[in-house]
N, C-alpha and C. Protein backbone atom coordinates (compact mmCIF):
# COMPACT_ATOMS: atom_id res chain seq x y z
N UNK A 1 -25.54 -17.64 26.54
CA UNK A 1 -25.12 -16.62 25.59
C UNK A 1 -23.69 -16.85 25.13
N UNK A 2 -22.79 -17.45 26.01
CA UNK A 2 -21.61 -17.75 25.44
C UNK A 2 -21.18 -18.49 24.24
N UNK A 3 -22.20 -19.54 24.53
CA UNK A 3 -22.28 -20.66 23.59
C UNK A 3 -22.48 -20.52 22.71
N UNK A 4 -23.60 -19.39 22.38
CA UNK A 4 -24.08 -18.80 21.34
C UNK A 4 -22.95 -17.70 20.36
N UNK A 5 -22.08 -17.26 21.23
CA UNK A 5 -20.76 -16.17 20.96
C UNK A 5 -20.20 -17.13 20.81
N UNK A 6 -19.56 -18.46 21.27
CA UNK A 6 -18.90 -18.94 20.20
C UNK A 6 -18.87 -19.76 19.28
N UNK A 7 -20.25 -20.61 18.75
CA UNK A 7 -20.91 -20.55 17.72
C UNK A 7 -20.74 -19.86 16.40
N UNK A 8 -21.10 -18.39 17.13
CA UNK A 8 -21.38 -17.52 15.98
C UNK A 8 -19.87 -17.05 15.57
N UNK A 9 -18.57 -17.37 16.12
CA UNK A 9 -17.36 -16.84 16.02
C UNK A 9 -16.66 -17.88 15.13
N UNK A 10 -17.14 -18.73 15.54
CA UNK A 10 -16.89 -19.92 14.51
C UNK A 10 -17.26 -19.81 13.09
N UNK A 11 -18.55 -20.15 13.26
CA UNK A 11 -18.93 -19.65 11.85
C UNK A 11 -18.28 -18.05 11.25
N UNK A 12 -18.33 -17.47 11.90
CA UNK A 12 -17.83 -16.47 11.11
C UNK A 12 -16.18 -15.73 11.32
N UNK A 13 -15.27 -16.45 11.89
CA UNK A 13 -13.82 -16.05 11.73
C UNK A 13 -13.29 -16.37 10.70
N UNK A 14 -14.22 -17.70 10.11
CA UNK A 14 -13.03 -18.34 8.62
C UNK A 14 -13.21 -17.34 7.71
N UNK A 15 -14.22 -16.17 7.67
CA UNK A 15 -14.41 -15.29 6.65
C UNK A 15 -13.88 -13.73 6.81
N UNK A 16 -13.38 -13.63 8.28
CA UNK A 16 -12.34 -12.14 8.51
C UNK A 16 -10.98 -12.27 8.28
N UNK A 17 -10.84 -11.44 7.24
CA UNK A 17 -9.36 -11.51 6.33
C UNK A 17 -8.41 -11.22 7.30
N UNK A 18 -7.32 -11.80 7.22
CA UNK A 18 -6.24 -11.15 8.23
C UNK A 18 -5.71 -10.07 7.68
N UNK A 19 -4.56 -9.13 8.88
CA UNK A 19 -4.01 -8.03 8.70
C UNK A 19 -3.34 -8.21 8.15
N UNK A 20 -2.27 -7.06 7.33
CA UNK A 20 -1.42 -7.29 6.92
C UNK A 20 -0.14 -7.83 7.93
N UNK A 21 -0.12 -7.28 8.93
CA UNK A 21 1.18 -7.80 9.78
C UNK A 21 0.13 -9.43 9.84
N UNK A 22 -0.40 -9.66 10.12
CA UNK A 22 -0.81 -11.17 10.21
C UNK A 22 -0.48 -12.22 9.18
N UNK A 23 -0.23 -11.56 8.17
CA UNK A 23 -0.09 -12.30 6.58
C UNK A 23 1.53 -12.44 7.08
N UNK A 24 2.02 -11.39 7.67
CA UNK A 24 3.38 -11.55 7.22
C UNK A 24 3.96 -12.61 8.52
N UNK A 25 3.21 -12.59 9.62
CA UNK A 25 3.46 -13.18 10.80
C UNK A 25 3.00 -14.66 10.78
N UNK A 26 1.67 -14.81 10.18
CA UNK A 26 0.92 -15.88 10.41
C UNK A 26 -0.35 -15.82 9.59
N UNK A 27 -0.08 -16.92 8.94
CA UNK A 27 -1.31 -16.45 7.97
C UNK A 27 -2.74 -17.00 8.24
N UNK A 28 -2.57 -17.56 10.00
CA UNK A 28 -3.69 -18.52 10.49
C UNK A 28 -4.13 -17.87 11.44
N UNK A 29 -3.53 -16.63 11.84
CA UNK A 29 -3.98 -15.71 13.03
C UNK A 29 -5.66 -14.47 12.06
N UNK A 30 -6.29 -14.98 13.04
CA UNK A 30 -7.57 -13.89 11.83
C UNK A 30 -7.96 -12.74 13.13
N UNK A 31 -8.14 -11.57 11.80
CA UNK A 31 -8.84 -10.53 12.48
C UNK A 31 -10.13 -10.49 13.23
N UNK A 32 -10.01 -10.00 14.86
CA UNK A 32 -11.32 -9.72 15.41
C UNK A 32 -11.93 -8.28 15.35
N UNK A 33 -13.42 -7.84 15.30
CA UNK A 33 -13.79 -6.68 15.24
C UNK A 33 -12.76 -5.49 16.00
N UNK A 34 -12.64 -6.19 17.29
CA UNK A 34 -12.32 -5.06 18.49
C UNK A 34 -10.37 -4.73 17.66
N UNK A 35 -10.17 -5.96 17.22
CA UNK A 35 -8.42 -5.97 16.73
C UNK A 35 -8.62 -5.11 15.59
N UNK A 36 -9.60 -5.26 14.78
CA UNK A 36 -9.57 -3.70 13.70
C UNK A 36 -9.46 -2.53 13.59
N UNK A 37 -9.93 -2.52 14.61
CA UNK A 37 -10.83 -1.02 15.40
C UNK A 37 -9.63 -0.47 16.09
N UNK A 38 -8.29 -1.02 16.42
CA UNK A 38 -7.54 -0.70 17.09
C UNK A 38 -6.40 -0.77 15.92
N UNK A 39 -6.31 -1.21 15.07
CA UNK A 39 -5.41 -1.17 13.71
C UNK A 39 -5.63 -0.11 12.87
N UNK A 40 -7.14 -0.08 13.01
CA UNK A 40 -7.61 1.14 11.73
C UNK A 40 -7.12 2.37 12.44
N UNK A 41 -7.00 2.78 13.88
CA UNK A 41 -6.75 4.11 14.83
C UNK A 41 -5.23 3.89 14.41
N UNK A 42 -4.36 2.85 14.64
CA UNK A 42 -2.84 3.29 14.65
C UNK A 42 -2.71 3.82 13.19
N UNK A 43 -3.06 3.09 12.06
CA UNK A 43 -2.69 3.47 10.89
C UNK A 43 -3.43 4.53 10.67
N UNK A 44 -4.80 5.34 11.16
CA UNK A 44 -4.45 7.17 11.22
C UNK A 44 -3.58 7.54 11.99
N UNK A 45 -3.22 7.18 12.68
CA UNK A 45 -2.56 7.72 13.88
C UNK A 45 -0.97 7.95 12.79
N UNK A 46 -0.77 6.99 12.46
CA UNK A 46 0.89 7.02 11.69
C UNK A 46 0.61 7.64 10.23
N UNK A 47 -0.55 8.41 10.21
CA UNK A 47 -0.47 8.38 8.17
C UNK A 47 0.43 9.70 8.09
N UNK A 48 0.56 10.34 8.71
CA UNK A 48 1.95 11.47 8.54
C UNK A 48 3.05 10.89 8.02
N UNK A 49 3.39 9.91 8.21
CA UNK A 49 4.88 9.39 7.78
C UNK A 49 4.42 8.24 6.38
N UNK A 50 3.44 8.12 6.42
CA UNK A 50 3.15 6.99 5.46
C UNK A 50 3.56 7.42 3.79
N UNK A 51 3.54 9.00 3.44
CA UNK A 51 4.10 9.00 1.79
C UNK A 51 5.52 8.47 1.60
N UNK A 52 6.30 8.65 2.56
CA UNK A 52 7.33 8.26 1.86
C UNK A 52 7.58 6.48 1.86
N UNK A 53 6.23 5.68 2.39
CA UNK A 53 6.57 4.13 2.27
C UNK A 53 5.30 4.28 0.87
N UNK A 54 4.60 4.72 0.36
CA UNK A 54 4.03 4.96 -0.39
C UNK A 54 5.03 5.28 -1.78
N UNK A 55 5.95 5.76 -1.89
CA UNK A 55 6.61 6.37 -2.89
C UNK A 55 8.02 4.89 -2.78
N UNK A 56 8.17 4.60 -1.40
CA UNK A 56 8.85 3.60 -1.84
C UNK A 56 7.97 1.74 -2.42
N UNK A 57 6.76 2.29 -2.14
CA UNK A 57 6.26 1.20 -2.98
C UNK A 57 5.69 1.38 -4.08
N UNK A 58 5.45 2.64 -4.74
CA UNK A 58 5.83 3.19 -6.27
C UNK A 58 6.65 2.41 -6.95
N UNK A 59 7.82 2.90 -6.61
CA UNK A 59 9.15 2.56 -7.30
C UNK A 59 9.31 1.35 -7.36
N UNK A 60 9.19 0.17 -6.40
CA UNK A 60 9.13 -1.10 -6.14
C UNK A 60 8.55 -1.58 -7.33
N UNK A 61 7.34 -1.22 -7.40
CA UNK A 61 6.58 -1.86 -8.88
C UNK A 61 7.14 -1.47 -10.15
N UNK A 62 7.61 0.29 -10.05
CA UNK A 62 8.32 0.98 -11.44
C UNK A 62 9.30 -0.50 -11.80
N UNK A 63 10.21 -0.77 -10.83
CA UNK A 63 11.66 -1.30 -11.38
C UNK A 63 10.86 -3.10 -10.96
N UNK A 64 9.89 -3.43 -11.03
CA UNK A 64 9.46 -5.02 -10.88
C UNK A 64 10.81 -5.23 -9.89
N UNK A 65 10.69 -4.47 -8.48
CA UNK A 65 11.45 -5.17 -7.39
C UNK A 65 10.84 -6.65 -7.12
N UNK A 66 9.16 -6.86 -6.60
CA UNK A 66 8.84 -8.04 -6.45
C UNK A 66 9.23 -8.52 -7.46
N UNK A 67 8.75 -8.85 -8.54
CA UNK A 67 8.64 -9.73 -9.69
C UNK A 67 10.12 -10.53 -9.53
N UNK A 68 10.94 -9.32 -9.12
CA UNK A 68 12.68 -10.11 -9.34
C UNK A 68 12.96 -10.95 -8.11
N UNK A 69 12.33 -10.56 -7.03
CA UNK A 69 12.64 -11.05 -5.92
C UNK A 69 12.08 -12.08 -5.83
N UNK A 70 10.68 -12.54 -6.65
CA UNK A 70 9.89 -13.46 -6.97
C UNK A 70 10.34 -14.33 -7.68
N UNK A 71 10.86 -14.30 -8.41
CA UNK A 71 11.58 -15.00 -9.73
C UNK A 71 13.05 -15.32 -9.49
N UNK A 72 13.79 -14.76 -9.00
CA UNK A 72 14.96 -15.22 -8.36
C UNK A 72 15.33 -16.43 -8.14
N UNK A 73 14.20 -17.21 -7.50
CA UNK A 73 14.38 -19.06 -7.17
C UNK A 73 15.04 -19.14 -6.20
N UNK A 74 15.47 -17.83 -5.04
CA UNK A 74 16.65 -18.11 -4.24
C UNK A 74 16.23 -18.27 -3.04
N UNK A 75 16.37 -18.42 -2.13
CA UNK A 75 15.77 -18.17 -0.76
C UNK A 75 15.89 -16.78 -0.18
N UNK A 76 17.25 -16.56 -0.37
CA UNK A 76 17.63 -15.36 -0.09
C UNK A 76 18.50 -14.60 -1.22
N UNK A 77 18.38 -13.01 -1.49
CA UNK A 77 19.43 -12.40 -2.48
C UNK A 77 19.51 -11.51 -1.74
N UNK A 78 20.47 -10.83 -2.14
CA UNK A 78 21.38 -9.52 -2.62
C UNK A 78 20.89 -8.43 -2.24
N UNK A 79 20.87 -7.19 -1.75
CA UNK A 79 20.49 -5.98 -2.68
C UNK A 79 21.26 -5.72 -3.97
N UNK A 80 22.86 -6.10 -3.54
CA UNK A 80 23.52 -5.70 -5.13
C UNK A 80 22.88 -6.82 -6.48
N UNK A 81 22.48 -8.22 -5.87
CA UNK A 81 22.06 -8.73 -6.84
C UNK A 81 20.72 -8.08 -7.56
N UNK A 82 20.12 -7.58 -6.93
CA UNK A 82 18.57 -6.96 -7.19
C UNK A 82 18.91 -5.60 -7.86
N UNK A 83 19.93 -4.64 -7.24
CA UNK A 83 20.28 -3.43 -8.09
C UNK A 83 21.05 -4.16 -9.48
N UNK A 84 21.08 -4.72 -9.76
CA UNK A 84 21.56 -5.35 -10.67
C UNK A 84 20.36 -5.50 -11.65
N UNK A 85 19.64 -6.35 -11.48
CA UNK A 85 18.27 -6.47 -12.23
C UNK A 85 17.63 -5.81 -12.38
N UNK A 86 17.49 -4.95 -11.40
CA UNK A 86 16.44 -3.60 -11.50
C UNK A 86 17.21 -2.06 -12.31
N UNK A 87 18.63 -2.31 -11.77
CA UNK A 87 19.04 -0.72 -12.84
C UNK A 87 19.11 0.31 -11.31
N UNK A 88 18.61 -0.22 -10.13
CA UNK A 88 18.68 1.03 -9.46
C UNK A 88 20.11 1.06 -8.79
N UNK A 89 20.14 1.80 -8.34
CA UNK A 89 22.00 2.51 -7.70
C UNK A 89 21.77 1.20 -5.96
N UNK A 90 22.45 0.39 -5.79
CA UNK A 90 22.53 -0.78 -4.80
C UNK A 90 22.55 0.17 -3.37
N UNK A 91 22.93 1.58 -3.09
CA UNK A 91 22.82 1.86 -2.08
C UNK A 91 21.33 2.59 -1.48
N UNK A 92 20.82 3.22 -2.84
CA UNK A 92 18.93 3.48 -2.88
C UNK A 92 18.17 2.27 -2.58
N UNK A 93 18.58 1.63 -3.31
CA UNK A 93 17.68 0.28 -3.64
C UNK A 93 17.56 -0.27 -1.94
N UNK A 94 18.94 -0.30 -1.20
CA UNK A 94 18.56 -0.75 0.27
C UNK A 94 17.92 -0.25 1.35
N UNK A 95 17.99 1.26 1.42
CA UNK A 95 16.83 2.09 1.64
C UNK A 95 15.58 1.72 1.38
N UNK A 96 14.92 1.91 0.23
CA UNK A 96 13.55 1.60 -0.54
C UNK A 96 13.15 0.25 -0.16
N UNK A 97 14.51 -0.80 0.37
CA UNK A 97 13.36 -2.56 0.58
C UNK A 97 13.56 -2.16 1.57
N UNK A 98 14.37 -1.45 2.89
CA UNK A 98 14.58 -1.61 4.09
C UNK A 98 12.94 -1.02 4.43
N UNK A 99 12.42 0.27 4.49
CA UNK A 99 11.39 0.70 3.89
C UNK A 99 10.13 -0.40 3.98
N UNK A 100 10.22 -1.04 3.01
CA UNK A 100 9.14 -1.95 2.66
C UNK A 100 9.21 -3.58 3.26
N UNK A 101 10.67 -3.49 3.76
CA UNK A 101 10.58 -4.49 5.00
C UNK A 101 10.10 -4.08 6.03
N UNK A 102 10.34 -2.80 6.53
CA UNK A 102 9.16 -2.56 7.95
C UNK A 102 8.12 -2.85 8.01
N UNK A 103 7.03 -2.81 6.58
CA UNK A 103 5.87 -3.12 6.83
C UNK A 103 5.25 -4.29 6.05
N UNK A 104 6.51 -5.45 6.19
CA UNK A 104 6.47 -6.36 5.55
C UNK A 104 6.34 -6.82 4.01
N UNK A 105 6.14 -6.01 3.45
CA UNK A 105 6.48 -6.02 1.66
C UNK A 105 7.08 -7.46 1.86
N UNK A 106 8.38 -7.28 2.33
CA UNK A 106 9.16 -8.67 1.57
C UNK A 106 10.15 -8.57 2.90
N UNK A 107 10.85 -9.78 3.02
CA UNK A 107 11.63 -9.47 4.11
C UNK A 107 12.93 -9.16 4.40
N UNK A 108 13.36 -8.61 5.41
CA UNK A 108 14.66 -8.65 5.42
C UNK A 108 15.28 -9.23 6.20
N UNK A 109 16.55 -10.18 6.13
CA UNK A 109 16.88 -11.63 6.49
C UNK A 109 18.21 -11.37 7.08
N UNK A 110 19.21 -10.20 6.57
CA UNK A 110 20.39 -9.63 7.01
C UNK A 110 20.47 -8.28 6.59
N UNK A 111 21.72 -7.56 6.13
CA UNK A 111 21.78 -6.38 6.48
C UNK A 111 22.07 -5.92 5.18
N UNK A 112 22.22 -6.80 3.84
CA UNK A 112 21.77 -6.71 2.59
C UNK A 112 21.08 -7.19 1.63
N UNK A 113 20.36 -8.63 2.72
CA UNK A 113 20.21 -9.65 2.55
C UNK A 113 18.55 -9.53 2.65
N UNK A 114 17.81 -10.25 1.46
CA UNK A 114 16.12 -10.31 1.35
C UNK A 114 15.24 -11.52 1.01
N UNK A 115 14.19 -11.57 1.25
CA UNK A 115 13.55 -12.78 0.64
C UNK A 115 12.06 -12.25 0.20
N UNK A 116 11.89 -12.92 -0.47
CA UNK A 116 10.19 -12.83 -0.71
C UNK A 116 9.56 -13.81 0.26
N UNK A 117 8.17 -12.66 0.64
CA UNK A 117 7.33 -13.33 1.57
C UNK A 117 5.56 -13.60 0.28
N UNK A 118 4.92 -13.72 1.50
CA UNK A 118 3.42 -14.23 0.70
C UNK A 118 3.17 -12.66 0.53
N UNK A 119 3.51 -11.62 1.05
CA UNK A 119 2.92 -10.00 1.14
C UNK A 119 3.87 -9.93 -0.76
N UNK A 120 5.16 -10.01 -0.84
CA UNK A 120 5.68 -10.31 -2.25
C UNK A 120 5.17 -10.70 -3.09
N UNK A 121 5.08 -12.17 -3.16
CA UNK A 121 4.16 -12.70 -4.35
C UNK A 121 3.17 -12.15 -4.79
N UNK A 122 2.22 -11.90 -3.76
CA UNK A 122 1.24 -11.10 -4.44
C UNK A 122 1.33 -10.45 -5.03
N UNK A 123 2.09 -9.40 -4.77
CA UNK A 123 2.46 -7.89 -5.35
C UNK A 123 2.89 -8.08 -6.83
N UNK A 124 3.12 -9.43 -7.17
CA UNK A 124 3.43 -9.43 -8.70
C UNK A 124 2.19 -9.46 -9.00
N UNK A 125 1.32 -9.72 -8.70
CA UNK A 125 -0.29 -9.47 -9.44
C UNK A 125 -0.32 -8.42 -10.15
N UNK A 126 -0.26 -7.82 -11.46
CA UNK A 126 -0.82 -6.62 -12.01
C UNK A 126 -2.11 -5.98 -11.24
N UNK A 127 -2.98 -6.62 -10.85
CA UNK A 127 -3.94 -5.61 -10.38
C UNK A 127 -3.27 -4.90 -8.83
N UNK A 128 -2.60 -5.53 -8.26
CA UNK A 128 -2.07 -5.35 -7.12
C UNK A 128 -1.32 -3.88 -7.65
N UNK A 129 -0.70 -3.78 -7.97
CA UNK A 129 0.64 -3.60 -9.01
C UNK A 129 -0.18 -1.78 -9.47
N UNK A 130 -1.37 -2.36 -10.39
CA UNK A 130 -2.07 -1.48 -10.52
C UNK A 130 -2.95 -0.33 -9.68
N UNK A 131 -3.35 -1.34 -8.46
CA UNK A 131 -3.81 -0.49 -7.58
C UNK A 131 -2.68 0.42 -6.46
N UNK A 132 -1.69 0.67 -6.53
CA UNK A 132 -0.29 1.11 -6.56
C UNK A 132 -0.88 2.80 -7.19
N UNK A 133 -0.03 1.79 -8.31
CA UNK A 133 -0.56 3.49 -9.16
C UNK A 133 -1.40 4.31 -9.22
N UNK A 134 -2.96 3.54 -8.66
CA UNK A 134 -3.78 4.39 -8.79
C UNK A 134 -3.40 5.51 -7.34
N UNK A 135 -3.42 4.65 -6.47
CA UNK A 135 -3.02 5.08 -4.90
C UNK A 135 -2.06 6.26 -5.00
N UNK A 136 -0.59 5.84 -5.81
CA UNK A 136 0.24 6.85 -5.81
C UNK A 136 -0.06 8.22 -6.60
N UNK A 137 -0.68 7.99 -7.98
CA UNK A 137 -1.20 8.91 -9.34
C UNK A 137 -2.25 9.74 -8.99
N UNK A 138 -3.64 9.21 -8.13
CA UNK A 138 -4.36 9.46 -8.11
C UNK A 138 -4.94 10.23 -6.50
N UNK A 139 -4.87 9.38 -5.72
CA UNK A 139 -4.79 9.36 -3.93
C UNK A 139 -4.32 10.08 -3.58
N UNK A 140 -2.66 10.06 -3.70
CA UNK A 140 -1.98 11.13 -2.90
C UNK A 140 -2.06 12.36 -3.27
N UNK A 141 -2.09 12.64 -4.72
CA UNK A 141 -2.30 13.93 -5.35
C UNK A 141 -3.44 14.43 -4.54
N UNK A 142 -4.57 14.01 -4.31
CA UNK A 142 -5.86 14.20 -3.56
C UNK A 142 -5.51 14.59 -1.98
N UNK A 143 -4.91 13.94 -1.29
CA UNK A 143 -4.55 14.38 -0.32
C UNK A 143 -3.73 15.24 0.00
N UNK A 144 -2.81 15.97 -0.92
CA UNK A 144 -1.64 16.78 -0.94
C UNK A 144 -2.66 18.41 -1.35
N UNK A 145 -3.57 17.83 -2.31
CA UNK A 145 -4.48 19.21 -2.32
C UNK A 145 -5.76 19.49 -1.35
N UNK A 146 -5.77 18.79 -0.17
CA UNK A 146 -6.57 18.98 0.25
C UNK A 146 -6.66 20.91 0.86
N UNK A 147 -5.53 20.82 1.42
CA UNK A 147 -5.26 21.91 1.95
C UNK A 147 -5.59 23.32 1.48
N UNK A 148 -5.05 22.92 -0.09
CA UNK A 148 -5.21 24.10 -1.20
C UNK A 148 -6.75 24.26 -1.58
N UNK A 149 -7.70 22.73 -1.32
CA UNK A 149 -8.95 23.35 -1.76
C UNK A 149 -10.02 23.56 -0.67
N UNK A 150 -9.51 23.43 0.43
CA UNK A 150 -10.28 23.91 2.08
C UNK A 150 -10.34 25.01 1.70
N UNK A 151 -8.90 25.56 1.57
CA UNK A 151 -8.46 27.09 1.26
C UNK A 151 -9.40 27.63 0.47
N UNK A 152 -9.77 27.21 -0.86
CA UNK A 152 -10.28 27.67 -1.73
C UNK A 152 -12.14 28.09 -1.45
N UNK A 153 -12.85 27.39 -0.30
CA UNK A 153 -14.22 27.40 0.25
C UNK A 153 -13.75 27.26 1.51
N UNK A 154 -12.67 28.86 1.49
CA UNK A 154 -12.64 29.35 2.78
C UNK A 154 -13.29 28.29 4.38
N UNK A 155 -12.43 27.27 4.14
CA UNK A 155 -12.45 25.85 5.16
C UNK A 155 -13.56 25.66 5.80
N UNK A 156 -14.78 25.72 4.71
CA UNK A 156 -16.17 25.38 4.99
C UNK A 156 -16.62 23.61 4.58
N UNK A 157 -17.31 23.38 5.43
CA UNK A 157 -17.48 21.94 4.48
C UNK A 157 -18.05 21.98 3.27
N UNK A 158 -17.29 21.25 2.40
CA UNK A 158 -17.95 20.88 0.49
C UNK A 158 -19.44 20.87 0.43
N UNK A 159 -20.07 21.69 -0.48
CA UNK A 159 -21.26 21.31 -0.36
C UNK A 159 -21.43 20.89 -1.82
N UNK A 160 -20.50 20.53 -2.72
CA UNK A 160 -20.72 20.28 -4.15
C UNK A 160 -19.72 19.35 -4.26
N UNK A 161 -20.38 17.84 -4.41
CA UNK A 161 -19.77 16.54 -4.64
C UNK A 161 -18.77 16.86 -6.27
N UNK A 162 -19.16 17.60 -6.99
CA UNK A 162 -18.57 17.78 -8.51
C UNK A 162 -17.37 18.70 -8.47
N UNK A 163 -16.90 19.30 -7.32
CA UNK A 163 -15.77 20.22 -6.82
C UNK A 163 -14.88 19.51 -5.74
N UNK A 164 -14.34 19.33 -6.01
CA UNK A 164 -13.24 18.27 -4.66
C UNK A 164 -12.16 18.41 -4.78
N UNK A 165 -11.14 17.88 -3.40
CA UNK A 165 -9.66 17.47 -3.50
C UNK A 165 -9.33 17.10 -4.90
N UNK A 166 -9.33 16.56 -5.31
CA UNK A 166 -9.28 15.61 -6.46
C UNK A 166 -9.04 16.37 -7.29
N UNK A 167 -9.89 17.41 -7.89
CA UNK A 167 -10.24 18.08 -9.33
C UNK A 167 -9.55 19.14 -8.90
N UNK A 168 -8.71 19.50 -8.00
CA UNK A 168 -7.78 20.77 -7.64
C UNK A 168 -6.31 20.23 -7.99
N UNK A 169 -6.60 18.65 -7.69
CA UNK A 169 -4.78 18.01 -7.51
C UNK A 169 -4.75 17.78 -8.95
N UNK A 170 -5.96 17.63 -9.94
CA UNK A 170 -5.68 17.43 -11.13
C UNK A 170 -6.42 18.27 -12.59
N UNK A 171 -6.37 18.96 -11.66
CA UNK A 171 -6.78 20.46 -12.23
C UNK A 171 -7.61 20.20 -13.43
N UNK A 172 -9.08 19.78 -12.80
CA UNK A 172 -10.17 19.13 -13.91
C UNK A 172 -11.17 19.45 -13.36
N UNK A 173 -12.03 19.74 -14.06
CA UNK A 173 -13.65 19.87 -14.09
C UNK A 173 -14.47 18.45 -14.25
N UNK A 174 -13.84 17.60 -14.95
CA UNK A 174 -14.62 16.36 -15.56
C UNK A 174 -14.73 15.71 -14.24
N UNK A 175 -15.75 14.91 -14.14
CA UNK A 175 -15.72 13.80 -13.54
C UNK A 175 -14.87 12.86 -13.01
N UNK A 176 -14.58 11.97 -11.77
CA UNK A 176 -13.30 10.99 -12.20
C UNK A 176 -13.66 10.14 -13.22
N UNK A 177 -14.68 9.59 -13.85
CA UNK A 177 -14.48 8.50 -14.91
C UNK A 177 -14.37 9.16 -16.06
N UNK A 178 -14.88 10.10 -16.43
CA UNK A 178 -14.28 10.88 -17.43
C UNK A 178 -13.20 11.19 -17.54
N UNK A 179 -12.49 11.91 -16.69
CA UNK A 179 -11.22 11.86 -16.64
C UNK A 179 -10.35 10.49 -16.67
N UNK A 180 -10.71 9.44 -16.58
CA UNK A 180 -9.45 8.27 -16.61
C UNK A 180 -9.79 8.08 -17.88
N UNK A 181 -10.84 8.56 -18.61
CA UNK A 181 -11.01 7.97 -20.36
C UNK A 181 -10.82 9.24 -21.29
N UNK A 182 -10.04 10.35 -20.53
CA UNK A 182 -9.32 11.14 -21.70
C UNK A 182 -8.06 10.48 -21.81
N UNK A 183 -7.65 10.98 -23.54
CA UNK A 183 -6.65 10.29 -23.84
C UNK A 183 -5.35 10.52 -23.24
N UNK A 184 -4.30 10.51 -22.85
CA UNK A 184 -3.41 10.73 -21.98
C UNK A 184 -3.35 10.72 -20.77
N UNK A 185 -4.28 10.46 -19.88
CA UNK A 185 -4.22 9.77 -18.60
C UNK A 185 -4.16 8.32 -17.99
């Protein structure tokens, strides 16, 4: 049976994506079932604190932090060089990467000092970029009303898929695809 377990681990590790701390650590270390299962619990475990790395990776995309940090050509920059390019105030701006260096965004190399990692590059992807916004525009609003619409069916479970978090945080009746194809959203 072993033989057979590692066989079958073989064949199938080249196809489990690594974590994000793995990308940023090693991009040859791959995820095991049991290592998920214990990643997916910490990150509920921490989502209390998670809007405000959420809002600092908003802004990151608002002001193309990657893109600059990407494009730079340097090994290492600045924050003042980056508040520079970006327009933001150099003492925010070190906050907001310090922030997104904890959970590897991009790294931090000294104590004003940054680089782009492979978690960076990506992030210049527009869809990357895009799925951001939806997360920040769309997601959190949803989770911020949850409370208000428990409240509202007196904290019974939903029994109407067409009434949700969602349509309370964005005060709509329509559908979500309807709603992303009215004009002004």
């Amino acid at each position: 049976m072993l033989a057979l377990d590692t066989a079958m681990m073989q064949h199938i590790e080249p196809h489990i994506a690594p974590t994000h701390s793995d990308v940023r650590e090693s991009p040859e270390v791959l995820e095991l079932p049991a290592r998920k299962r214990r990643r997916t619990t910490h990150i509920s475990n921490s989502s209390q604190a998670d809007a405000h790395k959420l809002c600092a990776l908003a802004i990151a995309v608002d002001v193309d932090l990657f893109g600059h940090l990407a494009r730079s050509g340097e090994p290492v920059i600045t924050t003042h060089q980056l508040a520079a390019a970006t327009g933001v105030e150099a003492r925010l701006l070190s906050s907001i990467m310090q922030t997104l260096a904890s959970d590897g965004w991009l790294t931090e190399v000294g104590s004003e000092d940054f680089a782009a990692n492979k978690v960076t590059l990506a992030m210049t992807d527009p869809d990357f970029q895009s799925l951001v916004a939806h997360c920040f525009e769309m997601g959190l609003p949803a989770v911020l009303a949850t409370p208000r619409f428990l409240s509202s069916i007196d904290f019974r479970e939903p029994q109407d898929a067409i009434v949700m978090a969602w349509h309370v945080a964005k005060a709509t009746h329509l559908g979500f695809f309807d709603y992303l194809n009215e004009p002004g959203t």
